[in-house]
PDB file of N, CA and C in Angstrom:
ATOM      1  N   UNK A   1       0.839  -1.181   0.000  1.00  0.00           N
ATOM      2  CA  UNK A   1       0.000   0.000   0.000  1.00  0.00           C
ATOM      3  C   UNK A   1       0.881   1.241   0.000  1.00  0.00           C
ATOM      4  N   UNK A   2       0.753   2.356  -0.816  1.00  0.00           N
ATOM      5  CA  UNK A   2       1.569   3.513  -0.630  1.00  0.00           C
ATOM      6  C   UNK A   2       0.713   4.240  -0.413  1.00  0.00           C
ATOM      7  N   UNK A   3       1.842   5.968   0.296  1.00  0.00           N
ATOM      8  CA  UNK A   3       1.204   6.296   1.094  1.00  0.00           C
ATOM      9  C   UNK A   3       1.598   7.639   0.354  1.00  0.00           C
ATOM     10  N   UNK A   4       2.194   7.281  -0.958  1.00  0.00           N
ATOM     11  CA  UNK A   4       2.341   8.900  -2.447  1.00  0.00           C
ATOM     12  C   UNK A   4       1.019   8.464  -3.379  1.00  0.00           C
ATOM     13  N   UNK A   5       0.084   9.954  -3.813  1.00  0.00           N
ATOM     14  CA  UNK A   5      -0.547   9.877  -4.416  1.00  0.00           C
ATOM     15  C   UNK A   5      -0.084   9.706  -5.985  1.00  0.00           C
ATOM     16  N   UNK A   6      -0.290   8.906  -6.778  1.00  0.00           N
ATOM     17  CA  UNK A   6       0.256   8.299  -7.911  1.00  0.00           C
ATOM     18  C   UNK A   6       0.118   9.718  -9.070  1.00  0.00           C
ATOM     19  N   UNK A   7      -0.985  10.469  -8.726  1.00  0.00           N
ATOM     20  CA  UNK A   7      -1.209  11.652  -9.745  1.00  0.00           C
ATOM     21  C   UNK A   7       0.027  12.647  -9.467  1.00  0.00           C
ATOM     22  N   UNK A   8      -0.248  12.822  -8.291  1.00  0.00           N
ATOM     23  CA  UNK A   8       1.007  13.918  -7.813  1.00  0.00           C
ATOM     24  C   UNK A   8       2.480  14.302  -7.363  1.00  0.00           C
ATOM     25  N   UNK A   9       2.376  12.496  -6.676  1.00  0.00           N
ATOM     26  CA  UNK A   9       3.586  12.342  -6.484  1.00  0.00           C
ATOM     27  C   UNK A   9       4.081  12.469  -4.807  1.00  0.00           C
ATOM     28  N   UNK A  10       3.031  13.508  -4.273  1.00  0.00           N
ATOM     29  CA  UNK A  10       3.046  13.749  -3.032  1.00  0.00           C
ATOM     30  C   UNK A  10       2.300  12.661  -2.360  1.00  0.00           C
ATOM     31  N   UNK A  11       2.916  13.235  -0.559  1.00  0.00           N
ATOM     32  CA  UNK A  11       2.554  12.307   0.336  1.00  0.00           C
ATOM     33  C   UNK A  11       1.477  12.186   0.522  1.00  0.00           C
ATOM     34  N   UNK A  12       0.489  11.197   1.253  1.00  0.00           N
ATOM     35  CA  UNK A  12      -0.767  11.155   2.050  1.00  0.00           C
ATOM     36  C   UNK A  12      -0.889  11.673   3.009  1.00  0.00           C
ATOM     37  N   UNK A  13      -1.946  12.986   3.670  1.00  0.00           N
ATOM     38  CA  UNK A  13      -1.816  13.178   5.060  1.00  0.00           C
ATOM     39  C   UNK A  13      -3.013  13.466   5.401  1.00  0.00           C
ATOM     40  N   UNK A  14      -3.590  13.459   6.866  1.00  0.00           N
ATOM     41  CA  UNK A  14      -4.786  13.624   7.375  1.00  0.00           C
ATOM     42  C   UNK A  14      -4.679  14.503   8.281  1.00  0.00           C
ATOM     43  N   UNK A  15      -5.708  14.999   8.422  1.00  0.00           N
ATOM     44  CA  UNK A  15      -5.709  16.137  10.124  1.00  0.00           C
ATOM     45  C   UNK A  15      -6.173  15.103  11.266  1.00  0.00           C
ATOM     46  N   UNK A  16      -6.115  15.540  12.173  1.00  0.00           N
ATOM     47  CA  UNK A  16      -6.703  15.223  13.393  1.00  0.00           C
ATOM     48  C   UNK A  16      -7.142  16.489  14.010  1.00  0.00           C
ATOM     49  N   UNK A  17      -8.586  16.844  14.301  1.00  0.00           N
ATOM     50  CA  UNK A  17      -8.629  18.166  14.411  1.00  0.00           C
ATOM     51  C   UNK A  17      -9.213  18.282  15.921  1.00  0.00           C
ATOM     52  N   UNK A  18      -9.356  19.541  16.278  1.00  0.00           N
ATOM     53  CA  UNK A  18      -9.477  19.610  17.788  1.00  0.00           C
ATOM     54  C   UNK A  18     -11.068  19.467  17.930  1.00  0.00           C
ATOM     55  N   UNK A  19     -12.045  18.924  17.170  1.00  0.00           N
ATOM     56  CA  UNK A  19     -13.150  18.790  17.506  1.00  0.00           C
ATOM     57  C   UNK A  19     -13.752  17.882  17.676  1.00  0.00           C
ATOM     58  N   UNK A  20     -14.933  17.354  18.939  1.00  0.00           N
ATOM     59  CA  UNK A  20     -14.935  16.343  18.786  1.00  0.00           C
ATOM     60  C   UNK A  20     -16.185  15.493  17.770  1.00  0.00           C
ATOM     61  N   UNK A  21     -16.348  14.701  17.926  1.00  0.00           N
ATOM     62  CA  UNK A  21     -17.355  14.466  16.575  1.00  0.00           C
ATOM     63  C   UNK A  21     -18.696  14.851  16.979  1.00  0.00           C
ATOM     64  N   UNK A  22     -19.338  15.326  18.012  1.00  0.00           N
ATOM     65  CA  UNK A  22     -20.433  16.039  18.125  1.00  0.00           C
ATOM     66  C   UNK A  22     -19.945  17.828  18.200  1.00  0.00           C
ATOM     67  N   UNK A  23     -18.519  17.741  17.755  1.00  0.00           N
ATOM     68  CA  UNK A  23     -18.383  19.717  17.453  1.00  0.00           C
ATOM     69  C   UNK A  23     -18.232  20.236  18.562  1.00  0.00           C
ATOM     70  N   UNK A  24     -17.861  19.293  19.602  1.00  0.00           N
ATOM     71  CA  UNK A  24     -17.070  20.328  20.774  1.00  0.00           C
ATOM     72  C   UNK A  24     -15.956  20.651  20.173  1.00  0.00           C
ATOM     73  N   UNK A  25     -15.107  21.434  21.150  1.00  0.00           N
ATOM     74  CA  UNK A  25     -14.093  21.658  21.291  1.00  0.00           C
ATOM     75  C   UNK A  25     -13.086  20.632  22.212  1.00  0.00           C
ATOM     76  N   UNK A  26     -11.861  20.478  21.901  1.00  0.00           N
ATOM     77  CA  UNK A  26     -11.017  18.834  22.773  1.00  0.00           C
ATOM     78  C   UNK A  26     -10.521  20.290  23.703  1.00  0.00           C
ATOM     79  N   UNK A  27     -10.186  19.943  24.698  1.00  0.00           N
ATOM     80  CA  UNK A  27      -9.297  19.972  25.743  1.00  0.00           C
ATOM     81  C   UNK A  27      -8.326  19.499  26.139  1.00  0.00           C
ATOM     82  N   UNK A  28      -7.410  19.660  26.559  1.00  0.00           N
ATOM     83  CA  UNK A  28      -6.824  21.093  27.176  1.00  0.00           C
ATOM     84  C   UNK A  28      -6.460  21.646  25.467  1.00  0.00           C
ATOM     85  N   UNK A  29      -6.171  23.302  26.253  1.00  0.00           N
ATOM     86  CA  UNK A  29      -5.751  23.921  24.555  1.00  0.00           C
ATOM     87  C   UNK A  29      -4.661  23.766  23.440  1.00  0.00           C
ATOM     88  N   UNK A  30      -3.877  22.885  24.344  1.00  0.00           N
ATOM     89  CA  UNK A  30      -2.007  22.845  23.868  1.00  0.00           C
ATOM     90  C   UNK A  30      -1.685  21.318  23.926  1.00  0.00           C
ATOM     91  N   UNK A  31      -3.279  20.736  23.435  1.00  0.00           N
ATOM     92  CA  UNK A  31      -3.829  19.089  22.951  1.00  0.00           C
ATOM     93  C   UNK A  31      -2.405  19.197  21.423  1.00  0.00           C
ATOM     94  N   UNK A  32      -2.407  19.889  20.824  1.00  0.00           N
ATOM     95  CA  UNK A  32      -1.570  19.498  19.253  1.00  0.00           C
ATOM     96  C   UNK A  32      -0.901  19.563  19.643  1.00  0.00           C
ATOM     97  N   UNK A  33       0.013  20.731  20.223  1.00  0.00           N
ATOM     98  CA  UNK A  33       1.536  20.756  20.733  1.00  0.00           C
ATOM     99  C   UNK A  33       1.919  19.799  21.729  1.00  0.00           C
ATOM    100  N   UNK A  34       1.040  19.424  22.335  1.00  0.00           N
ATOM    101  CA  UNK A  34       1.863  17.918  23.155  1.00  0.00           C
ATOM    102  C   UNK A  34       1.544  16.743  22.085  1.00  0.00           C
ATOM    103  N   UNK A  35       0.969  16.276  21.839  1.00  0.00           N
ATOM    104  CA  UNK A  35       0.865  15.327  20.382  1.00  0.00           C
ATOM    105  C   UNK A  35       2.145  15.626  19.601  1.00  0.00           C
ATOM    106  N   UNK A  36       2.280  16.342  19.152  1.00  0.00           N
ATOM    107  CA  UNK A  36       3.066  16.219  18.185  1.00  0.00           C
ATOM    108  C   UNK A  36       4.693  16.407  19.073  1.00  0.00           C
ATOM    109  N   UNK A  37       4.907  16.784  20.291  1.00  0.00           N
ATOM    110  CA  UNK A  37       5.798  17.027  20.806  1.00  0.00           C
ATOM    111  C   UNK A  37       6.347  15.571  21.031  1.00  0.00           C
ATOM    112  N   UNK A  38       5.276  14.699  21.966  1.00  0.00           N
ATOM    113  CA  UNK A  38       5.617  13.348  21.818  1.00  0.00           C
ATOM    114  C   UNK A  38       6.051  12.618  20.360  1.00  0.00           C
ATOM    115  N   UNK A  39       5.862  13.308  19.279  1.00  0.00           N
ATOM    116  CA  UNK A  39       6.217  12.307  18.211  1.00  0.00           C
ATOM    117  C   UNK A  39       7.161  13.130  17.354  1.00  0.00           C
ATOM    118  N   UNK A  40       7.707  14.188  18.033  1.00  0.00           N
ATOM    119  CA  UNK A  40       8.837  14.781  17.273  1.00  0.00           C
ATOM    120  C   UNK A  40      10.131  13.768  17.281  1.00  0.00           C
ATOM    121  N   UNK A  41      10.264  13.069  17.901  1.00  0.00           N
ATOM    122  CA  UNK A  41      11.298  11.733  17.376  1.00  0.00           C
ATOM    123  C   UNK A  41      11.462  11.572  15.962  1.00  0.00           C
ATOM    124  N   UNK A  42      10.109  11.031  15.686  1.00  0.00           N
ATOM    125  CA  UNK A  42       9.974  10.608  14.139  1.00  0.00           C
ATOM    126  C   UNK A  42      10.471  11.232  13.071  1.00  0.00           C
ATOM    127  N   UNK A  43      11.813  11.117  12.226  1.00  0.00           N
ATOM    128  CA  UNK A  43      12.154  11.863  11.306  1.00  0.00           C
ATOM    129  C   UNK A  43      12.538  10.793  10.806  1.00  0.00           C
ATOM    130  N   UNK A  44      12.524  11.698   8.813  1.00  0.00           N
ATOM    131  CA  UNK A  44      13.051  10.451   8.089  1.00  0.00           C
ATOM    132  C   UNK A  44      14.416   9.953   8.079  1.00  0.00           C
ATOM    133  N   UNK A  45      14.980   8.952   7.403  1.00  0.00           N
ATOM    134  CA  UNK A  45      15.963   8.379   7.615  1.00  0.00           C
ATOM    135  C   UNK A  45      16.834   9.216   7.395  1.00  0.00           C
ATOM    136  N   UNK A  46      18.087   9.245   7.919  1.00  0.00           N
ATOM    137  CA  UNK A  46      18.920  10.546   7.430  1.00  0.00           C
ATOM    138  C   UNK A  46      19.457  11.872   8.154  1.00  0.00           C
ATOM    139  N   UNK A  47      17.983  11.881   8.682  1.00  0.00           N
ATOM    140  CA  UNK A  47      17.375  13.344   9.085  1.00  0.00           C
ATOM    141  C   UNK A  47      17.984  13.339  10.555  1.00  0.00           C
ATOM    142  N   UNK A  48      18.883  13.834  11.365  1.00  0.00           N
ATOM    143  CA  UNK A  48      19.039  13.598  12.859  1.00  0.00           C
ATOM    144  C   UNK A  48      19.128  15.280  13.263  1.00  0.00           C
ATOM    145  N   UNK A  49      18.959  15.704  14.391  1.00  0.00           N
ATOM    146  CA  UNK A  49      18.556  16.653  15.276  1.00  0.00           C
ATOM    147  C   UNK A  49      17.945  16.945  15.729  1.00  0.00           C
ATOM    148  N   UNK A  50      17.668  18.135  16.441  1.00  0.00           N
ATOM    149  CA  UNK A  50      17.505  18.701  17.458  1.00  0.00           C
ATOM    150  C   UNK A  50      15.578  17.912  17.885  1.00  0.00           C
ATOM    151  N   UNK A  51      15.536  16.536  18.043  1.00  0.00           N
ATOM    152  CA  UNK A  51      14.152  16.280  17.973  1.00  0.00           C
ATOM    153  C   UNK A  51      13.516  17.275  19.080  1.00  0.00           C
ATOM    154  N   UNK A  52      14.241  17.670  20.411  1.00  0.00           N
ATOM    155  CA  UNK A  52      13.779  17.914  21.597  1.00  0.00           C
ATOM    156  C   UNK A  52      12.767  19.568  21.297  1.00  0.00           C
ATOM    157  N   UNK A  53      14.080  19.985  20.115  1.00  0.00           N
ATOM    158  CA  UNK A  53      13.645  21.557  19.896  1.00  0.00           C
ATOM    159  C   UNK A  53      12.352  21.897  18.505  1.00  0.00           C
ATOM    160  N   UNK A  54      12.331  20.571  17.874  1.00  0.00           N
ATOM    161  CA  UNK A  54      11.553  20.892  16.751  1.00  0.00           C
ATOM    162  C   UNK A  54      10.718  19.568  16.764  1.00  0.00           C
ATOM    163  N   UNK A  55       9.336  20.156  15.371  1.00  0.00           N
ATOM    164  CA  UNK A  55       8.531  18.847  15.384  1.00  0.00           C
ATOM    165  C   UNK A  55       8.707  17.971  14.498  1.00  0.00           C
ATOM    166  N   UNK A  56       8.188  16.884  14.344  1.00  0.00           N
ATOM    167  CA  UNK A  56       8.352  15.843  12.880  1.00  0.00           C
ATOM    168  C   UNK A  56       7.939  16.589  12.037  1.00  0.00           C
ATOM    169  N   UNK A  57       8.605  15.993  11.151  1.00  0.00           N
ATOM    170  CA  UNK A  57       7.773  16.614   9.792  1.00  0.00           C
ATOM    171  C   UNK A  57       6.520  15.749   9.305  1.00  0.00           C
ATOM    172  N   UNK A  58       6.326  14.818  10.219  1.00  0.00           N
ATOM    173  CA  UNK A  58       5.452  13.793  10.161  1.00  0.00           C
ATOM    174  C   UNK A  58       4.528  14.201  10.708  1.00  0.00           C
ATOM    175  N   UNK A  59       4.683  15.232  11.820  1.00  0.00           N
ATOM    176  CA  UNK A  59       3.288  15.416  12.965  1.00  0.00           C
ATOM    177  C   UNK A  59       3.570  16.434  13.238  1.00  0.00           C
ATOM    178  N   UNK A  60       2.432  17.560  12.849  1.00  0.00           N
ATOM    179  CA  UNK A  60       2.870  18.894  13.034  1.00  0.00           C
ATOM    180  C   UNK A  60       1.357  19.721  13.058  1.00  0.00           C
ATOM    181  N   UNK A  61       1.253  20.328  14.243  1.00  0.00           N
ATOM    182  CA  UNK A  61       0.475  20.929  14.732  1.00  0.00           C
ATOM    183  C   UNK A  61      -0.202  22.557  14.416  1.00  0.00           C
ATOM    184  N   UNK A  62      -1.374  22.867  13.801  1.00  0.00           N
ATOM    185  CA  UNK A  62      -1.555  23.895  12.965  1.00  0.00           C
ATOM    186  C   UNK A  62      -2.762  24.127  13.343  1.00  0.00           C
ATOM    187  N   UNK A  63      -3.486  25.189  12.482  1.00  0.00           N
ATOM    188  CA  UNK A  63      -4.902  25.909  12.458  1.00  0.00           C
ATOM    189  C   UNK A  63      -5.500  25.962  11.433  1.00  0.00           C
ATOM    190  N   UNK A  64      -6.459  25.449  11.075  1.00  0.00           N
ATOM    191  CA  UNK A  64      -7.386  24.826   9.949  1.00  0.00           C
ATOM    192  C   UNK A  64      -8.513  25.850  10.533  1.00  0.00           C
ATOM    193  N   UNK A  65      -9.344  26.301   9.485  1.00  0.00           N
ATOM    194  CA  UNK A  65     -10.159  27.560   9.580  1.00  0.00           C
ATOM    195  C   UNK A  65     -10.734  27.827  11.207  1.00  0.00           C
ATOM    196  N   UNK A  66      -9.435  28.423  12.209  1.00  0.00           N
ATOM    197  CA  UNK A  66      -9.740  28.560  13.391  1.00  0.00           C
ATOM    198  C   UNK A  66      -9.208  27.533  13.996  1.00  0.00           C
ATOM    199  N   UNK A  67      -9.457  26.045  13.991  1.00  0.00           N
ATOM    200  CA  UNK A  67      -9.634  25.208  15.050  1.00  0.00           C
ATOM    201  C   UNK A  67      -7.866  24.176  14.834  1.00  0.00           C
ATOM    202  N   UNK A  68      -7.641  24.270  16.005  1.00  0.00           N
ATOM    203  CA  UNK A  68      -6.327  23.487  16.372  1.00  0.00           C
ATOM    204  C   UNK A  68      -6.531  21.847  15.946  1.00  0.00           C
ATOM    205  N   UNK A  69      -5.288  21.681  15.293  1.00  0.00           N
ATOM    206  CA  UNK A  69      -5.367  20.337  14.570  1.00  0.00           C
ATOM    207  C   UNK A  69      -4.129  19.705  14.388  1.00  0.00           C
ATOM    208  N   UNK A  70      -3.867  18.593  14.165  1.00  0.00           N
ATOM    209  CA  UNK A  70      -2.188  18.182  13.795  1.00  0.00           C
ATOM    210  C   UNK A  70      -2.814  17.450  12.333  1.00  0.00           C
ATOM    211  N   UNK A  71      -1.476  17.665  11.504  1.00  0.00           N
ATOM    212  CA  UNK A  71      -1.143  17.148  10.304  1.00  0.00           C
ATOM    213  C   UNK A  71      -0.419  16.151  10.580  1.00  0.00           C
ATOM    214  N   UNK A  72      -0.929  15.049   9.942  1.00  0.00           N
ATOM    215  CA  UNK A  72      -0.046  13.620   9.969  1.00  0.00           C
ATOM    216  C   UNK A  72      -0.201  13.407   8.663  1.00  0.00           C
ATOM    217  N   UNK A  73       1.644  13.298   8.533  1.00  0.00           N
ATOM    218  CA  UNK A  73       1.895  12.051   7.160  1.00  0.00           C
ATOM    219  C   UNK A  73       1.984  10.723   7.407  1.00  0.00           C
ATOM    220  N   UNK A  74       1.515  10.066   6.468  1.00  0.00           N
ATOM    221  CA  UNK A  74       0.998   8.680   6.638  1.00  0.00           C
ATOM    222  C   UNK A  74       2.455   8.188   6.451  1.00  0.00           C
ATOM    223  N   UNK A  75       3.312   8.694   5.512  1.00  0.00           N
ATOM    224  CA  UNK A  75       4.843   8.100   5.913  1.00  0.00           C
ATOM    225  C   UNK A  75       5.770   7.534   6.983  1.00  0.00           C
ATOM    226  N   UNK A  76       4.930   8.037   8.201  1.00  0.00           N
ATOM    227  CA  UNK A  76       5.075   7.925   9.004  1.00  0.00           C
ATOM    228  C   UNK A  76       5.255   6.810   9.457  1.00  0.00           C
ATOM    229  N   UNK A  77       4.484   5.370   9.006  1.00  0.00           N
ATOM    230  CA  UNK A  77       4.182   4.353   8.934  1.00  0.00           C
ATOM    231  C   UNK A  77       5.629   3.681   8.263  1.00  0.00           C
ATOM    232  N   UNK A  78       6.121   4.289   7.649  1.00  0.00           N
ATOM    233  CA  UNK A  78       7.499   3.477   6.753  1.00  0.00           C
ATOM    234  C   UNK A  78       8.300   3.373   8.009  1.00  0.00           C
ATOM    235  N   UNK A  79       8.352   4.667   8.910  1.00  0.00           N
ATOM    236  CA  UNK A  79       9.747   4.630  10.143  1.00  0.00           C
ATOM    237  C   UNK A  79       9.141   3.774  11.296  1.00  0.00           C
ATOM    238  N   UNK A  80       7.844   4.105  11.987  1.00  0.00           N
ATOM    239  CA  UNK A  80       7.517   3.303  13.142  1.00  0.00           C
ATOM    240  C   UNK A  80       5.617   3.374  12.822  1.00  0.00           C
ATOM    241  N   UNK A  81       4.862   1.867  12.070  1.00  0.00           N
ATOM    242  CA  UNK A  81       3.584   1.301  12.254  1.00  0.00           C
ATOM    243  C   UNK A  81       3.246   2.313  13.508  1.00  0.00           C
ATOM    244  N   UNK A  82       3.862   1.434  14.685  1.00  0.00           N
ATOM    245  CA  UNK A  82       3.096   1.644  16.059  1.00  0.00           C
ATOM    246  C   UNK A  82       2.831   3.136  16.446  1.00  0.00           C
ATOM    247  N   UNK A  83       3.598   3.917  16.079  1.00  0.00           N
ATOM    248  CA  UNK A  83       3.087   5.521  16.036  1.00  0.00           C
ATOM    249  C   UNK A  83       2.748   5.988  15.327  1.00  0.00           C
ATOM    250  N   UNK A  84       1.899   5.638  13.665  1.00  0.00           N
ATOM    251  CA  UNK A  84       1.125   6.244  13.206  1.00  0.00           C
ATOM    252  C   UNK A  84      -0.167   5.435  13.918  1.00  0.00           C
ATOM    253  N   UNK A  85      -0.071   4.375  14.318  1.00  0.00           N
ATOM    254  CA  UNK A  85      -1.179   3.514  14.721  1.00  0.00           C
ATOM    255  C   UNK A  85      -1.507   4.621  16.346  1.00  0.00           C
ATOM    256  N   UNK A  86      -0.502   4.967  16.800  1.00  0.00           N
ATOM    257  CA  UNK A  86      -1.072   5.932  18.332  1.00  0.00           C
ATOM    258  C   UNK A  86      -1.179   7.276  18.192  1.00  0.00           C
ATOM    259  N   UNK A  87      -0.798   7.814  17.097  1.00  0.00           N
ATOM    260  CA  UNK A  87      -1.933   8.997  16.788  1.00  0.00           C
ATOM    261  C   UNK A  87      -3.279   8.548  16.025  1.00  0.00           C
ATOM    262  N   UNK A  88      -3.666   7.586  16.006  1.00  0.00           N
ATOM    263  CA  UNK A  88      -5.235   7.676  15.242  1.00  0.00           C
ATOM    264  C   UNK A  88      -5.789   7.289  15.984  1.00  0.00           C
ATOM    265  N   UNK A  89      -5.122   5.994  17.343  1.00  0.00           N
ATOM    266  CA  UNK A  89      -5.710   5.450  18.537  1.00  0.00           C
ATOM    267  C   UNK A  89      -6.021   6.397  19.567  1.00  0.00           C
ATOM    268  N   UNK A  90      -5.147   7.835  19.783  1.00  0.00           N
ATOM    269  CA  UNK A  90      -5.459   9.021  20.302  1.00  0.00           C
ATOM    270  C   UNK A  90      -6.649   9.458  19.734  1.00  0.00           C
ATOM    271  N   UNK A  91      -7.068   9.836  18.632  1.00  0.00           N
ATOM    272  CA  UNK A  91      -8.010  10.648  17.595  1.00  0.00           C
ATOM    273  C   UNK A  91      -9.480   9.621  18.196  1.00  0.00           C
ATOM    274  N   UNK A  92      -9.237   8.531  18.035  1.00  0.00           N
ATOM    275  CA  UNK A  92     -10.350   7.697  18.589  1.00  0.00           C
ATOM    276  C   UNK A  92     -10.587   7.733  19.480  1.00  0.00           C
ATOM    277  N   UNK A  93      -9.721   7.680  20.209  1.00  0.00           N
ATOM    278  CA  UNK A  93      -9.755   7.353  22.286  1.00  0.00           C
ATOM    279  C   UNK A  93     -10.581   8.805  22.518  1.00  0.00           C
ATOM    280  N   UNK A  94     -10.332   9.746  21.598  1.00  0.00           N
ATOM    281  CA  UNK A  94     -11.143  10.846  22.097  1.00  0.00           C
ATOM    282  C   UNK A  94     -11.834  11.560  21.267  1.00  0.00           C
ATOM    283  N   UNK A  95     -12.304  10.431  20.501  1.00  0.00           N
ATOM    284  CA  UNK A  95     -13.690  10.944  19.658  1.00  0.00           C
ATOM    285  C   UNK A  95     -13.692  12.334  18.991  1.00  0.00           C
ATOM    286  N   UNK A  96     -11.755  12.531  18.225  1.00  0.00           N
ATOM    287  CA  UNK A  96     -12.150  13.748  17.678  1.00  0.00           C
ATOM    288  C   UNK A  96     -11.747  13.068  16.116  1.00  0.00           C
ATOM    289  N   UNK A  97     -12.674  14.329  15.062  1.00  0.00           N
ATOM    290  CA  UNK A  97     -12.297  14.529  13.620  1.00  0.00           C
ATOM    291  C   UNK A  97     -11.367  13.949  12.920  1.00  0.00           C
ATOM    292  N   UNK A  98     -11.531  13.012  12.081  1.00  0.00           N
ATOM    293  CA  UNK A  98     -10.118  13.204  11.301  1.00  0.00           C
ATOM    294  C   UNK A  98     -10.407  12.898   9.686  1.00  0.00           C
ATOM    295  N   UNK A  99      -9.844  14.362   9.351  1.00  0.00           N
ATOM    296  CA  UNK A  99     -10.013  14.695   7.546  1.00  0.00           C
ATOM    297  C   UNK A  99      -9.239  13.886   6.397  1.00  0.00           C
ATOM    298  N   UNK A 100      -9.628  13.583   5.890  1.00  0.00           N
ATOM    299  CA  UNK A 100      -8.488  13.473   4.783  1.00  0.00           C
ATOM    300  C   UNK A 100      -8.112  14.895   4.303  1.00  0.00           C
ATOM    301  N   UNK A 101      -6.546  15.046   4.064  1.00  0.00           N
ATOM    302  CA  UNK A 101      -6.267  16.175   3.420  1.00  0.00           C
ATOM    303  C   UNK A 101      -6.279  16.611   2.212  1.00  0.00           C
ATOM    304  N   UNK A 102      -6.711  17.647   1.334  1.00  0.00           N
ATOM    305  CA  UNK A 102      -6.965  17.603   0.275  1.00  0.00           C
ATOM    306  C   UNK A 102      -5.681  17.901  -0.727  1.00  0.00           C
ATOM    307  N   UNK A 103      -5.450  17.612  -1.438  1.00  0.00           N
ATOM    308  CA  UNK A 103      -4.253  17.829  -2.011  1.00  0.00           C
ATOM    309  C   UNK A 103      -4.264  18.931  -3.193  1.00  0.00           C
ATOM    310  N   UNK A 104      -4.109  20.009  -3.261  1.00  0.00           N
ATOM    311  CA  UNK A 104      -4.109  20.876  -4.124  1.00  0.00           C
ATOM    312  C   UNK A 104      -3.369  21.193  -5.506  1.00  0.00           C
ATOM    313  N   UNK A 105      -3.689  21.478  -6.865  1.00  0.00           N
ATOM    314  CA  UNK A 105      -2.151  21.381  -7.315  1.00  0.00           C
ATOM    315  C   UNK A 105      -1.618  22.179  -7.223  1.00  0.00           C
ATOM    316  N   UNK A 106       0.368  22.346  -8.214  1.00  0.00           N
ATOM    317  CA  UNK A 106       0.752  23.285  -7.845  1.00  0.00           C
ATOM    318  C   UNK A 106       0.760  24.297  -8.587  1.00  0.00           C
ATOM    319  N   UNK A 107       0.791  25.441  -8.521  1.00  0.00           N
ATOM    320  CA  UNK A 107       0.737  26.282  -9.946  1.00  0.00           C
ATOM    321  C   UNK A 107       1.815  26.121 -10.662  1.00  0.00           C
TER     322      UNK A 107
END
């Protein structure tokens, strides 16, 4: 299974967004930045530094019209299964959103 869209070439990625599936809001507010803080390890092969000071490029925490969300690449899955498998087991465990991302082209 790959995780590059065959048209584009680019990666697969999904949000996990801060809402929950009846449209609350998740709690506490700094829910993405610890998520993704825990999985700033994850870099691709190659890639070594400062994990402590920066995030993956795999899991990275943003604002989608207003609402706090992390971006996950499904690549993620090539370096460690078990942590793309515990950010979606998070997303579930707490009944929030998760988008597929849309892929835009480029100009």
């Amino acid at each position: 299974m790959s995780d590059i869209d065959l048209e584009t070439g680019r990666s697969k990625e999904f949000f996990i967004l801060g809402l929950t599936n009846e449209g609350k809001v998740f709690r506490p507010s700094d829910w993405a930045e610890r998520l993704c803080g825990v999985m700033s390890c994850y870099r691709p092969p190659g890639r070594v530094g400062h994990a402590h000071i920066a995030y993956s490029p795999y899991c990275r925490p943003t604002l989608l019209n207003g609402v706090k969300c992390v971006v996950v690449d499904e690549r993620l899955r090539e370096i460690e299964p078990m942590a793309l498998k515990f950010v979606q087991n998070f997303a579930k465990d707490n009944d929030l959103q998760i988008v597929d991302a849309c892929l835009l082209p480029e100009r």
